[in-house]
C-alpha atoms as a PDB file:
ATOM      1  CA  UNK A   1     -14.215   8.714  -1.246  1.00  0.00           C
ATOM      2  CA  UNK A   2     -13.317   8.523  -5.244  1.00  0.00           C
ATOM      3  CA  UNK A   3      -9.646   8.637  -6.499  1.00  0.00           C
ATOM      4  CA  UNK A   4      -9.417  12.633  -8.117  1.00  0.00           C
ATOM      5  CA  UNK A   5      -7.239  10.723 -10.937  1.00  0.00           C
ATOM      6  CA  UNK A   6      -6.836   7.092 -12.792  1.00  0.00           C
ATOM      7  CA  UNK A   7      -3.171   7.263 -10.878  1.00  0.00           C
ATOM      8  CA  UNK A   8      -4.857   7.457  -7.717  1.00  0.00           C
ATOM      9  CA  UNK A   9      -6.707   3.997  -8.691  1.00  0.00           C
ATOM     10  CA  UNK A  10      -4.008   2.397 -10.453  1.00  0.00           C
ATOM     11  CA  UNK A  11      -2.291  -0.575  -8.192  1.00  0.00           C
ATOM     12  CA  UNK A  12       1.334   1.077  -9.204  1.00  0.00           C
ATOM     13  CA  UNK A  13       3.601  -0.808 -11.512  1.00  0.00           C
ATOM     14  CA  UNK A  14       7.218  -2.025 -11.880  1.00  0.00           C
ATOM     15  CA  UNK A  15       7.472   1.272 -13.835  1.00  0.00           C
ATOM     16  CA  UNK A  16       5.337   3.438 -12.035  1.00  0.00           C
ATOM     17  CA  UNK A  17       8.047   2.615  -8.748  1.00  0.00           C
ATOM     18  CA  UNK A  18      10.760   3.840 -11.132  1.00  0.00           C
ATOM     19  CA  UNK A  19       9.094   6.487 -12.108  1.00  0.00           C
ATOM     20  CA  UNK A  20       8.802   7.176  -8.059  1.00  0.00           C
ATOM     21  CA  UNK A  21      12.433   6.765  -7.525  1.00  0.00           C
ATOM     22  CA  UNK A  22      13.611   8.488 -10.393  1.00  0.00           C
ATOM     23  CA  UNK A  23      11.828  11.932  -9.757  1.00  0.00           C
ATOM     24  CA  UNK A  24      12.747  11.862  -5.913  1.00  0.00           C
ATOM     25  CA  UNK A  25       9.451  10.433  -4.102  1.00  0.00           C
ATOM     26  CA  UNK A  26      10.924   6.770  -3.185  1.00  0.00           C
ATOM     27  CA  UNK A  27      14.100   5.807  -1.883  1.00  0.00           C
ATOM     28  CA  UNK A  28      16.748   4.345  -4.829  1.00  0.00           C
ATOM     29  CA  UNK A  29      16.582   0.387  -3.656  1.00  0.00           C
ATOM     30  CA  UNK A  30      19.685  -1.426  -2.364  1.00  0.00           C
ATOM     31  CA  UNK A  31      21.476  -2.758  -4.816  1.00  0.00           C
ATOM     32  CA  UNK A  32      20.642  -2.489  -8.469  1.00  0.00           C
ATOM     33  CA  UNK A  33      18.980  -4.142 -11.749  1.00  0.00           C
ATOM     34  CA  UNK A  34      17.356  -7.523 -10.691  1.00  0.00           C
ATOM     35  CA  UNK A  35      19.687  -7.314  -7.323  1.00  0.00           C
ATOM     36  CA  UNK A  36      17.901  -4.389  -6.398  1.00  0.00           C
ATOM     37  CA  UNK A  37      15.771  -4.799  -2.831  1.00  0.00           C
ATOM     38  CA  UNK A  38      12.948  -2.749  -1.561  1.00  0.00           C
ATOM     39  CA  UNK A  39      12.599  -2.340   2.338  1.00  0.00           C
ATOM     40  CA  UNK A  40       9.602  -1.382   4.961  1.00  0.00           C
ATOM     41  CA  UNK A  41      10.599   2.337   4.092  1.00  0.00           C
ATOM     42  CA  UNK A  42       9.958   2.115   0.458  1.00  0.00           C
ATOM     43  CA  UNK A  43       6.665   0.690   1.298  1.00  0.00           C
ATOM     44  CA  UNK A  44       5.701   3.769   3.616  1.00  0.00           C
ATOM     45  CA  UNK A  45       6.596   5.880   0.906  1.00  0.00           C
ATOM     46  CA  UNK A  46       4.875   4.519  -1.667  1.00  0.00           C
ATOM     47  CA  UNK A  47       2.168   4.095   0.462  1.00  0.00           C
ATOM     48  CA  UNK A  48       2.199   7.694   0.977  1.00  0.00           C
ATOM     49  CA  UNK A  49       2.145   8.325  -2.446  1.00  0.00           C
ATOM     50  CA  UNK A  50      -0.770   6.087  -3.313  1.00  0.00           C
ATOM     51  CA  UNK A  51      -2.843   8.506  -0.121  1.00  0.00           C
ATOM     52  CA  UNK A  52      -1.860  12.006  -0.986  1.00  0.00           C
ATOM     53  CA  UNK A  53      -3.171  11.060  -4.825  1.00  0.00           C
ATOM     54  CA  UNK A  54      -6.356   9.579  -3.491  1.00  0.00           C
ATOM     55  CA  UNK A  55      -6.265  12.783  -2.038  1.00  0.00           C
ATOM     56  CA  UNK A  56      -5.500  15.051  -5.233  1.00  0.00           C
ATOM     57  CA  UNK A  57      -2.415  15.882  -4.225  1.00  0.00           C
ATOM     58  CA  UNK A  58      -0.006  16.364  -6.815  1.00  0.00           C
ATOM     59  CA  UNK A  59       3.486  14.523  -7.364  1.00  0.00           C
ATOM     60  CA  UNK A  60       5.063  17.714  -6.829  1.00  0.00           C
ATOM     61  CA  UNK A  61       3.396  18.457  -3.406  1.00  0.00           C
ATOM     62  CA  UNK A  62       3.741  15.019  -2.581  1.00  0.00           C
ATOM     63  CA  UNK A  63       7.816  15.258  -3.333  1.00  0.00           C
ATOM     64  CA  UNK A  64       7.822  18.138  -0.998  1.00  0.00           C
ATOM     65  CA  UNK A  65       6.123  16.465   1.997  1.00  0.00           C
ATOM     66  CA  UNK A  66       8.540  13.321   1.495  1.00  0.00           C
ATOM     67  CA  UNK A  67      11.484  15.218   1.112  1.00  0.00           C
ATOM     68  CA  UNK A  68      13.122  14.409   4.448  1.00  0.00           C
ATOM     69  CA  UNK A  69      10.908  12.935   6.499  1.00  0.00           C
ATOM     70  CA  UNK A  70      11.885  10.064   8.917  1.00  0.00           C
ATOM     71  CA  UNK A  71      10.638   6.441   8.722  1.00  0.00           C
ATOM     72  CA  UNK A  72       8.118   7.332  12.165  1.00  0.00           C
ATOM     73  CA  UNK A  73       6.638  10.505  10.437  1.00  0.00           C
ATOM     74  CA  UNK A  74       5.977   8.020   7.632  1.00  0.00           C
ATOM     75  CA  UNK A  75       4.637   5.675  10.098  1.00  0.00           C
ATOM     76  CA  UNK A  76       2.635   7.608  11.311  1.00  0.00           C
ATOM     77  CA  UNK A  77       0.984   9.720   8.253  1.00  0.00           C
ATOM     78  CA  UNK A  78       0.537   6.263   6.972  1.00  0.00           C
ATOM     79  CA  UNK A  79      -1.293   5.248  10.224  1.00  0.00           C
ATOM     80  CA  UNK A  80      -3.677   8.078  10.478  1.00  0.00           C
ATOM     81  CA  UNK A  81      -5.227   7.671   6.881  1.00  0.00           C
ATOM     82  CA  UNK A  82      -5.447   4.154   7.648  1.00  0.00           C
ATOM     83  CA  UNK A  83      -6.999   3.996  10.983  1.00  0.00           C
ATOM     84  CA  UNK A  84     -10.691   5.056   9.804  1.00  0.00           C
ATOM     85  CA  UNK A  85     -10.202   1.517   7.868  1.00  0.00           C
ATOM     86  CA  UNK A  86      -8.803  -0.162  10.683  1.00  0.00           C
ATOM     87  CA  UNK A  87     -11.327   0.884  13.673  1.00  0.00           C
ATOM     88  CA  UNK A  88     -14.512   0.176  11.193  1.00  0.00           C
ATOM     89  CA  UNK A  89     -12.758  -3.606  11.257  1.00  0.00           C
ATOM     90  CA  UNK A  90     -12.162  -3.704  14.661  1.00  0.00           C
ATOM     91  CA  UNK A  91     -15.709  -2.785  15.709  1.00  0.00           C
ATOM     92  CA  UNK A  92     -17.214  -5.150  13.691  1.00  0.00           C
ATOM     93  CA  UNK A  93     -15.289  -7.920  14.970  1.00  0.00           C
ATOM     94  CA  UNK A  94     -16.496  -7.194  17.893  1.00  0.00           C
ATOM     95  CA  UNK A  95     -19.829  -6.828  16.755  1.00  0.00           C
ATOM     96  CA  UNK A  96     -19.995 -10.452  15.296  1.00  0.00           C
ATOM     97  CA  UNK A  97     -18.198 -12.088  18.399  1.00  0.00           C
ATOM     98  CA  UNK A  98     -21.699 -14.383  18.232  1.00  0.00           C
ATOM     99  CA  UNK A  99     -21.618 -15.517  15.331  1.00  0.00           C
ATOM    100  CA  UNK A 100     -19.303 -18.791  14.031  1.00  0.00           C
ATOM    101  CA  UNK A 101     -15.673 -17.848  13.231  1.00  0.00           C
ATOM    102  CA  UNK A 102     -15.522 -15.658  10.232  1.00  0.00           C
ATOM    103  CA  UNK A 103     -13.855 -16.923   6.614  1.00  0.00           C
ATOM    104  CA  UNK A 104     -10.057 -15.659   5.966  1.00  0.00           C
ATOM    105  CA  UNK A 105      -8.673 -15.623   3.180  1.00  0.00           C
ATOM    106  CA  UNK A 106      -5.002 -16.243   2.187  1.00  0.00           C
ATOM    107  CA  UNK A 107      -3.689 -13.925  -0.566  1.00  0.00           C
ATOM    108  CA  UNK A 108       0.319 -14.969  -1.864  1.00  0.00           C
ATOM    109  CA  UNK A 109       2.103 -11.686  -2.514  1.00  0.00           C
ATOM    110  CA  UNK A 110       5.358 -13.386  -2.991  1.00  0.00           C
ATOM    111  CA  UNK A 111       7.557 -16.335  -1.640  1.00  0.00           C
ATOM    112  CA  UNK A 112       7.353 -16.012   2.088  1.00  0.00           C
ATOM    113  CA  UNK A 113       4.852 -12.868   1.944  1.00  0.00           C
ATOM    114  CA  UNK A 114       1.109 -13.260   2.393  1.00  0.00           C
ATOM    115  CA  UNK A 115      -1.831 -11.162   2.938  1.00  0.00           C
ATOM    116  CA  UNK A 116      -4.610 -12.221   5.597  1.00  0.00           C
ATOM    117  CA  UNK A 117      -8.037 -11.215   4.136  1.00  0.00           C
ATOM    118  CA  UNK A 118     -11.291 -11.584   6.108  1.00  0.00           C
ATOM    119  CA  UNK A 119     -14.105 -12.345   3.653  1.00  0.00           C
ATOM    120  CA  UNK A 120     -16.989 -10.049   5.328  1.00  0.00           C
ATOM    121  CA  UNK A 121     -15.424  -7.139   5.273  1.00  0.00           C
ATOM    122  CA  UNK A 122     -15.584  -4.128   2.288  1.00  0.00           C
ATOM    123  CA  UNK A 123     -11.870  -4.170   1.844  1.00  0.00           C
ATOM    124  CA  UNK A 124     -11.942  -8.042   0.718  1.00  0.00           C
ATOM    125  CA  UNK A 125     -13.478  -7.370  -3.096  1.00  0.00           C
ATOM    126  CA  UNK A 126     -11.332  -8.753  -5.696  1.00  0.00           C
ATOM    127  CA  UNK A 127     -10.410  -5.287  -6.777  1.00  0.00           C
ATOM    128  CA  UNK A 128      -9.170  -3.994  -3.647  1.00  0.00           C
ATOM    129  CA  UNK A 129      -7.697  -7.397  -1.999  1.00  0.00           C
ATOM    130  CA  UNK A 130      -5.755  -7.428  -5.944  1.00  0.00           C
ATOM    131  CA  UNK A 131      -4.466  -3.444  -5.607  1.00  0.00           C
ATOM    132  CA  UNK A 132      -2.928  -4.087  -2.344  1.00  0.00           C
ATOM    133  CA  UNK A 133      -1.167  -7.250  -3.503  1.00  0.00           C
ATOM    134  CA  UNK A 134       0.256  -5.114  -6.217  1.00  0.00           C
ATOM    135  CA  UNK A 135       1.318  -2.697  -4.226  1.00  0.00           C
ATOM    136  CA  UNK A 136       3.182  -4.786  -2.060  1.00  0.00           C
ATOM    137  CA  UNK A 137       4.998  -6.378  -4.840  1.00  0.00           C
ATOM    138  CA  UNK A 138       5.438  -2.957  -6.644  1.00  0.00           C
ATOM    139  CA  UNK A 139       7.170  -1.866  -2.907  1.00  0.00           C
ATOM    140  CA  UNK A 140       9.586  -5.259  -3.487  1.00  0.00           C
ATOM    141  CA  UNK A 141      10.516  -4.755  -6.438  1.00  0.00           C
ATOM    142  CA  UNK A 142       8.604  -8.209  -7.928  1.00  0.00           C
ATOM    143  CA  UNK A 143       5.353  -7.057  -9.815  1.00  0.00           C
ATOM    144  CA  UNK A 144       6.238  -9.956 -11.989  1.00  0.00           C
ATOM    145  CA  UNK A 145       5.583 -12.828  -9.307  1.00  0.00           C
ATOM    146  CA  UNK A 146       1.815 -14.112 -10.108  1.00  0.00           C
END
């Protein structure tokens, strides 16, 4: 499925998270300035947000569905646009249980924070292994860590 808009596409920025948390759709972070953290929650949220654009929802609509909702509803809207994703992995593991042990790859988000990347799936092209990086370190707060 194509993104409806470039924000859809975009891995979201430093600025893009304040832009989040400044019109309602994230969380404010603990603390503040460089001091300020981002937790799990922030990451379902913004998670959230990056889905319901794929999905040409607006920020407003978006805002409204956020508004409120607990960490497991989160979880769990989160999981469900996931999961087609997920399963299409899962079966092909399976399918290649044969063949010699597939390539990972390591991807550094951060100091202590790393992404696990098989190499033979879709979701391992540059572009896509690079936006989720970014938006993990958009959700901490540390979109300046290369």
């Amino acid at each position: 499925m194509r993104p409806t808009n470039a924000s859809a596409r975009a891995a979201p920025s430093a600025r893009a998270v304040r832009f989040y948390v400044a019109h309602g759709l994230l969380d404010h972070p603990m603390g503040r300035g460089t001091a300020a953290t981002y937790h799990y929650r922030h990451l379902l949220q913004l998670l959230t947000i990056k889905i319901r654009q794929r999905e040409g929802q607006t920020l407003d609509a978006i805002k409204s569905e956020l508004t409120g909702a607990t960490g497991d509803a989160l979880e769990k809207r989160v999981a469900q646009a996931l999961a087609p994703a997920l399963v299409s992995g899962a079966d092909q593991a399976v399918q290649h249980d044969d063949s010699p042990a597939a390539s990972w790859r390591r991807v550094i988000v951060a100091d202590g924070i790393e992404l696990q990347v098989r190499d033979d799936i879709p979701a391992a092209r540059g572009d896509t292994v690079a936006a989720m990086r970014e938006a993990v370190r958009a959700a901490l707060g540390r979109e300046d860590i290369r």
